[in-house]
C-alpha atoms as a PDB file:
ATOM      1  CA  UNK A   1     312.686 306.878 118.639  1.00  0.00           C
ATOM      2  CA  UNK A   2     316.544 307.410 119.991  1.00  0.00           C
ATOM      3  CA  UNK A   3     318.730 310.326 118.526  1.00  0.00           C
ATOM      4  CA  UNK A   4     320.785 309.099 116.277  1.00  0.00           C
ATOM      5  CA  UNK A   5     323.204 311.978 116.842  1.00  0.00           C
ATOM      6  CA  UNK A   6     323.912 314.873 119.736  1.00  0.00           C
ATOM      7  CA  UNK A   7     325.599 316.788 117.137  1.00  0.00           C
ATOM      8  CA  UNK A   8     323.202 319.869 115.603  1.00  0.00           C
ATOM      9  CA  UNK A   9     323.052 319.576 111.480  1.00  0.00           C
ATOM     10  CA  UNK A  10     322.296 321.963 109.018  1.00  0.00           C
ATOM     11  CA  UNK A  11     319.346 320.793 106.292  1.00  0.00           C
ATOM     12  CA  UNK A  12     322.439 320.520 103.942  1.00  0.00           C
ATOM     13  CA  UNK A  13     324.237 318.528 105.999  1.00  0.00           C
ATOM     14  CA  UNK A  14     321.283 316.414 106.940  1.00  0.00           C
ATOM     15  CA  UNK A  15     320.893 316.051 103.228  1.00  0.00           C
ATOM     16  CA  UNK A  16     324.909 315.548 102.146  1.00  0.00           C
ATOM     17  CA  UNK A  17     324.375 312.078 104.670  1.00  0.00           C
ATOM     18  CA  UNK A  18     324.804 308.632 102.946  1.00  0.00           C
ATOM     19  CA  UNK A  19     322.320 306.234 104.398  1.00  0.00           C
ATOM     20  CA  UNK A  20     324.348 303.648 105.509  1.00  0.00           C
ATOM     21  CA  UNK A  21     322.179 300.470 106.180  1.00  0.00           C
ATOM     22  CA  UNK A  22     318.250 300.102 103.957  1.00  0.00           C
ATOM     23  CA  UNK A  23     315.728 300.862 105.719  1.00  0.00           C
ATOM     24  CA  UNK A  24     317.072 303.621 108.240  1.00  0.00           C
ATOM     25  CA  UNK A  25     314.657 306.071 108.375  1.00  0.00           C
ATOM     26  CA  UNK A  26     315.870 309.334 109.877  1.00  0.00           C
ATOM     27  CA  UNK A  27     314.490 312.967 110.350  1.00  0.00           C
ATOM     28  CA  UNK A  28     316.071 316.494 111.011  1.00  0.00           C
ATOM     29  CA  UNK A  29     314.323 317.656 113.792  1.00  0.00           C
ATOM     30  CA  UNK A  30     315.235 320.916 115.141  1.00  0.00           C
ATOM     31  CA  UNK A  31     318.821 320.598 113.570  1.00  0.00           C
ATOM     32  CA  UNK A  32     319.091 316.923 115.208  1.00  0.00           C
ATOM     33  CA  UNK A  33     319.261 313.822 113.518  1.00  0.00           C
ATOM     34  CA  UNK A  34     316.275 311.474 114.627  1.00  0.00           C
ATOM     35  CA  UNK A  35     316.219 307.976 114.414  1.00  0.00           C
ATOM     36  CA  UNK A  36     312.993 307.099 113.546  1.00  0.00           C
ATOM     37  CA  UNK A  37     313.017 303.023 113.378  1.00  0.00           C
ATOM     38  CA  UNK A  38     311.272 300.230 111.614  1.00  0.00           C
ATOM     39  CA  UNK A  39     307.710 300.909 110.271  1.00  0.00           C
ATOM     40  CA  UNK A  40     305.454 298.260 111.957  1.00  0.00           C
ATOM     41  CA  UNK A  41     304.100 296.332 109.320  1.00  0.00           C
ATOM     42  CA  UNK A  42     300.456 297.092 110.155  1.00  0.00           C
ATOM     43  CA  UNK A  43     301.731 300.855 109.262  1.00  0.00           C
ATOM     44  CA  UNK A  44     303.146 299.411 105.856  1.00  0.00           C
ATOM     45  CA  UNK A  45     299.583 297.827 105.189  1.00  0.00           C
ATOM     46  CA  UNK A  46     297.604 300.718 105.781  1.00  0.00           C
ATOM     47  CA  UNK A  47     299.364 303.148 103.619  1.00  0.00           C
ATOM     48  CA  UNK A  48     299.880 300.194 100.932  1.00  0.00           C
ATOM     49  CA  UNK A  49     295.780 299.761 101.108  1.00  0.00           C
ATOM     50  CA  UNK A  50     295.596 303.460 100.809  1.00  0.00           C
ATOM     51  CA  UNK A  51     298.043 303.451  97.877  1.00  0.00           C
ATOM     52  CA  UNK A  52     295.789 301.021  95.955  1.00  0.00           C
ATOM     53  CA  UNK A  53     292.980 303.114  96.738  1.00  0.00           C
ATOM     54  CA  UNK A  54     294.161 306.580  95.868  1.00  0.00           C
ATOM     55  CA  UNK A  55     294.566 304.739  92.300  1.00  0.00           C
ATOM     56  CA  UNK A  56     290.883 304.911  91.582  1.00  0.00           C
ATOM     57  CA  UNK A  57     290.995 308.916  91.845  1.00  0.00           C
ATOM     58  CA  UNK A  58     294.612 309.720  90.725  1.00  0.00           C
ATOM     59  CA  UNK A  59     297.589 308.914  88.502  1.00  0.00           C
ATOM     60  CA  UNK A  60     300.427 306.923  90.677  1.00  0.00           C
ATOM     61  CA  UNK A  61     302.931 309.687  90.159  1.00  0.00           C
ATOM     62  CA  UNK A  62     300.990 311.489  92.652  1.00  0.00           C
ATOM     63  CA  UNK A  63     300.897 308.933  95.323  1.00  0.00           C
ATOM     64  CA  UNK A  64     303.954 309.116  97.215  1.00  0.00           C
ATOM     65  CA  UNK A  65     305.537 306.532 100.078  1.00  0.00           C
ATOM     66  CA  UNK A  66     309.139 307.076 101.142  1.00  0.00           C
ATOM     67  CA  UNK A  67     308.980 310.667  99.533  1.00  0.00           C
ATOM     68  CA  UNK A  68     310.314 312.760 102.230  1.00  0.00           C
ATOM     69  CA  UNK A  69     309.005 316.920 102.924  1.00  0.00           C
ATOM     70  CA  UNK A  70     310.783 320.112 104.239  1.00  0.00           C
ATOM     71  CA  UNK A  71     308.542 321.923 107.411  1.00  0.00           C
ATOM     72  CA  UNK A  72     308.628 324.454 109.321  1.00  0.00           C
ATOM     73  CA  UNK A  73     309.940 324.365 112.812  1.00  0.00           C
ATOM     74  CA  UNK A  74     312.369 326.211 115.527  1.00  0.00           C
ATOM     75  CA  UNK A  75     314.860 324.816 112.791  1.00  0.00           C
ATOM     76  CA  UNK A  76     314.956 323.140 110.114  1.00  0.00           C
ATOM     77  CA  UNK A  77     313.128 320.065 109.853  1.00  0.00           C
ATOM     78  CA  UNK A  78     311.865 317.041 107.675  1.00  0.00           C
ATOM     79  CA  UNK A  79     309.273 314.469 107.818  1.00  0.00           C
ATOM     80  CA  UNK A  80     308.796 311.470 106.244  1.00  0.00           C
ATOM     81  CA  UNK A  81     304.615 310.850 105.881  1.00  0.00           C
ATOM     82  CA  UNK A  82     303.331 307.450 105.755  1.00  0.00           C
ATOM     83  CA  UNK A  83     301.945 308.442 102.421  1.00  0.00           C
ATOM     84  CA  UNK A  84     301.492 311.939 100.498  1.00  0.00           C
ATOM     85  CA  UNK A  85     299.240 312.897  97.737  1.00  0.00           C
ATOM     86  CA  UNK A  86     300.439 315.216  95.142  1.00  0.00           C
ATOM     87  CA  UNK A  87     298.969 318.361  93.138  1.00  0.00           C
ATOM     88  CA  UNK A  88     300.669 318.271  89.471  1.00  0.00           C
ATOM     89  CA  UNK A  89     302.773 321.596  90.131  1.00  0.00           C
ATOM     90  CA  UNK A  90     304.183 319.387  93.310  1.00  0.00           C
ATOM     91  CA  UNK A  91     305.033 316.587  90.927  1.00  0.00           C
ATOM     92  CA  UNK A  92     306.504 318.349  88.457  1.00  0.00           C
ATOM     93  CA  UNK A  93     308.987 320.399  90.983  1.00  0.00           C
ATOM     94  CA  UNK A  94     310.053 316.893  92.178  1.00  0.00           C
ATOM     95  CA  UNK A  95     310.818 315.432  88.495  1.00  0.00           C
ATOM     96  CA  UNK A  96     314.643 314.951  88.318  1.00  0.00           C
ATOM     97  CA  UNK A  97     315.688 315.273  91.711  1.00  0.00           C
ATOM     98  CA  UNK A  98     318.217 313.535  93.182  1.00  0.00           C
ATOM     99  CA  UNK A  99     316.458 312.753  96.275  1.00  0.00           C
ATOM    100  CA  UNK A 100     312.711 312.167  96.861  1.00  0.00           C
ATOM    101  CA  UNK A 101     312.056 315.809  99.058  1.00  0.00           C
ATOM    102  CA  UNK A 102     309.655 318.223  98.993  1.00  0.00           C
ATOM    103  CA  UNK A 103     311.567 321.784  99.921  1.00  0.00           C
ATOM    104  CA  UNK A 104     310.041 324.930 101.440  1.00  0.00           C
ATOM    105  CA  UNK A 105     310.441 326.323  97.830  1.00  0.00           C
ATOM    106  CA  UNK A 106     308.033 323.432  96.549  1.00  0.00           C
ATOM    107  CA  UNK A 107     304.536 323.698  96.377  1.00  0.00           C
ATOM    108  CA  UNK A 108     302.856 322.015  99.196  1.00  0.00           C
ATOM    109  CA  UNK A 109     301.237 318.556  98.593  1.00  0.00           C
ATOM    110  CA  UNK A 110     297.485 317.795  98.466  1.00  0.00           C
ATOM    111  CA  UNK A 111     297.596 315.499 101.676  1.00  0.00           C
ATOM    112  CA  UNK A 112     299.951 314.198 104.472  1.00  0.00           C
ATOM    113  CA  UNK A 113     298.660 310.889 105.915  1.00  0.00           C
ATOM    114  CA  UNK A 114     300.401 309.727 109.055  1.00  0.00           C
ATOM    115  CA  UNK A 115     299.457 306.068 110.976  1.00  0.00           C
ATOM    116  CA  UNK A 116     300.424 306.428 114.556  1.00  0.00           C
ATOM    117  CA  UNK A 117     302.632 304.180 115.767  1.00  0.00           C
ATOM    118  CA  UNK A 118     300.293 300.642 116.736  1.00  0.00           C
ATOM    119  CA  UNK A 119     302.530 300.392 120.283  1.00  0.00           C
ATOM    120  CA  UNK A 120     300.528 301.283 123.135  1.00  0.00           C
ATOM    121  CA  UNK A 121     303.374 302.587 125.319  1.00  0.00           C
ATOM    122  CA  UNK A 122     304.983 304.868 122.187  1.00  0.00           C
ATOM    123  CA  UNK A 123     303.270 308.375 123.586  1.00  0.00           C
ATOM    124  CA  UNK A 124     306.153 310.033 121.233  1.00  0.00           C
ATOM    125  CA  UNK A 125     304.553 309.367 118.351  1.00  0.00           C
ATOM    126  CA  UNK A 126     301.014 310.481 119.253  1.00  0.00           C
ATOM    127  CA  UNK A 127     302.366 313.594 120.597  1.00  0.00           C
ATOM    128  CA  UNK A 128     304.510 313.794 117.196  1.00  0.00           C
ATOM    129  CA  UNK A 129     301.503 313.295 114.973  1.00  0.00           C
ATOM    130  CA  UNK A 130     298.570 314.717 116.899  1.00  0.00           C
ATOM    131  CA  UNK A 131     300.688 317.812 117.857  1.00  0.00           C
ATOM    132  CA  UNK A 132     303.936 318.993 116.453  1.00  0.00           C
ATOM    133  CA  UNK A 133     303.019 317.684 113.001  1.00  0.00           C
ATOM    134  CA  UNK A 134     299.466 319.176 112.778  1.00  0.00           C
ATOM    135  CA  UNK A 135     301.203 322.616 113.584  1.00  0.00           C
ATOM    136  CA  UNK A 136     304.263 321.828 111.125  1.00  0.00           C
ATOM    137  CA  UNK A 137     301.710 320.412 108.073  1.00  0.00           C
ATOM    138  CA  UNK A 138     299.187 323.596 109.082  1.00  0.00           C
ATOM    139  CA  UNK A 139     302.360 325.896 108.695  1.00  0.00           C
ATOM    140  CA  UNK A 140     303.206 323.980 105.266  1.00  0.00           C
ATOM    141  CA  UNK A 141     300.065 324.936 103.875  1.00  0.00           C
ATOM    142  CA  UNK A 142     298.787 320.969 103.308  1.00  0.00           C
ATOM    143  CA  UNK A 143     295.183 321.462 102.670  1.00  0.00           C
ATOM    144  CA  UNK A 144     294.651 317.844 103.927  1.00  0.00           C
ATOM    145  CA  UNK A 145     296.140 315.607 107.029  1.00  0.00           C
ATOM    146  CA  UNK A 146     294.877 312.310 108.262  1.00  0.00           C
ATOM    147  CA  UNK A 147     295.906 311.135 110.972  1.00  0.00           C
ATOM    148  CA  UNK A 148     295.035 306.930 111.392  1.00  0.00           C
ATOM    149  CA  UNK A 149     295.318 305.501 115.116  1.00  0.00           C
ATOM    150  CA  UNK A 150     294.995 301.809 115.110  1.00  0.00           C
ATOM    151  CA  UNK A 151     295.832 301.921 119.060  1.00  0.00           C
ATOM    152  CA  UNK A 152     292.289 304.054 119.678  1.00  0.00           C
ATOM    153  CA  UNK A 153     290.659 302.869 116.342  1.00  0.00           C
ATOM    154  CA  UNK A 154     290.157 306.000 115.196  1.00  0.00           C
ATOM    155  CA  UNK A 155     290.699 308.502 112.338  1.00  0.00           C
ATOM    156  CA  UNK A 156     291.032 312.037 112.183  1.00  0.00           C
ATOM    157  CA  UNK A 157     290.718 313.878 109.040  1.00  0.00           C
ATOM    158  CA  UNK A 158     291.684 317.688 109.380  1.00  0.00           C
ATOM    159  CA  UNK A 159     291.111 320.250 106.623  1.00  0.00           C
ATOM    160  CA  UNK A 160     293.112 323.486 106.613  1.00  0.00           C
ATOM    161  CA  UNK A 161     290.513 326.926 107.302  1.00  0.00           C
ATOM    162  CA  UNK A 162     292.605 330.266 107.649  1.00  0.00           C
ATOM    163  CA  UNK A 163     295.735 328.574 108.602  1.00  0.00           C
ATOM    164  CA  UNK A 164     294.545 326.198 110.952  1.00  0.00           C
ATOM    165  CA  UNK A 165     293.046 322.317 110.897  1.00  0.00           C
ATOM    166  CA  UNK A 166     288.885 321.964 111.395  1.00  0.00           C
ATOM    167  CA  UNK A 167     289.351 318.052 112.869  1.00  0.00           C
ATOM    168  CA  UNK A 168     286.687 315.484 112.055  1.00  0.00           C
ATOM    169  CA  UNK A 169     286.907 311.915 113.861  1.00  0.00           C
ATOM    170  CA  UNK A 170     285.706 308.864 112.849  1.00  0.00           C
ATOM    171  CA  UNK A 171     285.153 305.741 114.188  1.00  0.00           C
ATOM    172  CA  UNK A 172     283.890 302.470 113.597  1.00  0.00           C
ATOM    173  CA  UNK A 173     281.646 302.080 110.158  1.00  0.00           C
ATOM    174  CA  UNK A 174     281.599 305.875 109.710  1.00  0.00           C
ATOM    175  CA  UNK A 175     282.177 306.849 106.125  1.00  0.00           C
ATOM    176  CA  UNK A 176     284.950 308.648 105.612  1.00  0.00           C
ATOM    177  CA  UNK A 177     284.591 312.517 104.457  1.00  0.00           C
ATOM    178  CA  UNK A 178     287.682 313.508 102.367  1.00  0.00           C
ATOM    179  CA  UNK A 179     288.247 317.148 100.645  1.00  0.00           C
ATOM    180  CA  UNK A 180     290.795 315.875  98.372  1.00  0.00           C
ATOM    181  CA  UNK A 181     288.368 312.835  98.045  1.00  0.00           C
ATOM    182  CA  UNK A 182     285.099 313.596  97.863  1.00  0.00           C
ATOM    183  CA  UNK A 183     283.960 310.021  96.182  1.00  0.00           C
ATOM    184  CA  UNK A 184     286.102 307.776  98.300  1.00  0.00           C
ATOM    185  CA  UNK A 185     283.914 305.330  99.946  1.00  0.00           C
ATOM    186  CA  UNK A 186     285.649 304.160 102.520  1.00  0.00           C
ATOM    187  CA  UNK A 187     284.954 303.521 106.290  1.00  0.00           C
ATOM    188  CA  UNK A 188     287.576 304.124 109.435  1.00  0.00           C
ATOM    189  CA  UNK A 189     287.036 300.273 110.174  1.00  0.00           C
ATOM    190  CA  UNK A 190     287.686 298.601 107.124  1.00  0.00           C
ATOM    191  CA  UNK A 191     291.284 300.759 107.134  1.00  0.00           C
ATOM    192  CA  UNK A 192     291.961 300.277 110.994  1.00  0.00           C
ATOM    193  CA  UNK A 193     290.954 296.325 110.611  1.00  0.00           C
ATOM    194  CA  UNK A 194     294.231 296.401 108.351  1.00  0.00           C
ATOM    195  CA  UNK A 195     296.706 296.944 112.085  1.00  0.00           C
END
């Protein structure tokens, strides 16, 4: 992850930015623009396996990859989840827009899922997903955020009591136990085997 600029942004400004080249992925994080590089393709598996899965429960216009959400932080900030799961009124507030982004004004979706980045040296993103994003998605009001670590081949599922995240782990061939999800039948292995 390199800054892609030294300059501080406003969210408006952030937002008024063409994307030059496809497949840039940026974020505004504390009124700097962060380069966030490539997806590996083990994180584009998982999150396309989870995709096709979600399907069984929900509609696809509820699924979201590449859909982008306003958070809380010192400053204005945005995150782009490896995959979101939308409640209707969520859905229906992004209908129309321009750009694929949940504001502050939005509701809040269902679930967050982030897959840590599969390098073993990248400590930024385990420190961005295990820490500053569990307090930004906990501030947000997600009732849901998993958290999928291919490095440690593990899972964390957190769940949102009195403005805080109760963590569960799994491991191995444990099933999965999902709020949002309660019929999924899924095990941390057969999702980590995709990295």
């Amino acid at each position: 992850m390199t800054i892609a600029t030294a300059q501080p942004m406003t969210l408006e400004e952030y937002l008024a930015l063409a994307q030059v080249a496809e497949g840039e992925r940026y974020e505004l994080v504390d009124v700097f623009l962060v380069d966030m590089g490539a997806e590996s393709h083990a994180n584009v598996l998982i999150a396309s396996f989870l995709f096709s899965v979600f399907l069984k429960f929900l509609p696809f216009n509820l699924i979201c990859r590449g859909t982008e959400i306003e958070v809380v932080g010192a400053r204005a900030n945005t995150r782009f989840p490896g995959l979101m799961v939308l409640m209707e009124d969520c859905a229906a507030a992004l209908a129309g827009k321009k750009r694929s982004l949940i504001t502050l004004e939005m509701p809040a979706p269902a679930l967050v899922i982030e897959v840590v980045s599969n390098s073993e040296d990248d400590e930024r993103s385990r420190e961005r997903d295990y820490v500053l994003k569990r307090k930004e998605y906990a501030q947000r009001g997600i009732p849901e955020y998993w958290i999928i670590n291919p490095v440690e081949a593990e899972m964390l599922i957190l769940n949102l009591v009195n403005g805080q995240y109760q963590e569960q782990r799994f491991i191995a061939d444990e099933q999965l136990v999902s709020t949002i999800f309660p019929k999924l039948q899924l095990t941390s292995s057969r999702l980590l085997q995709l990295s």
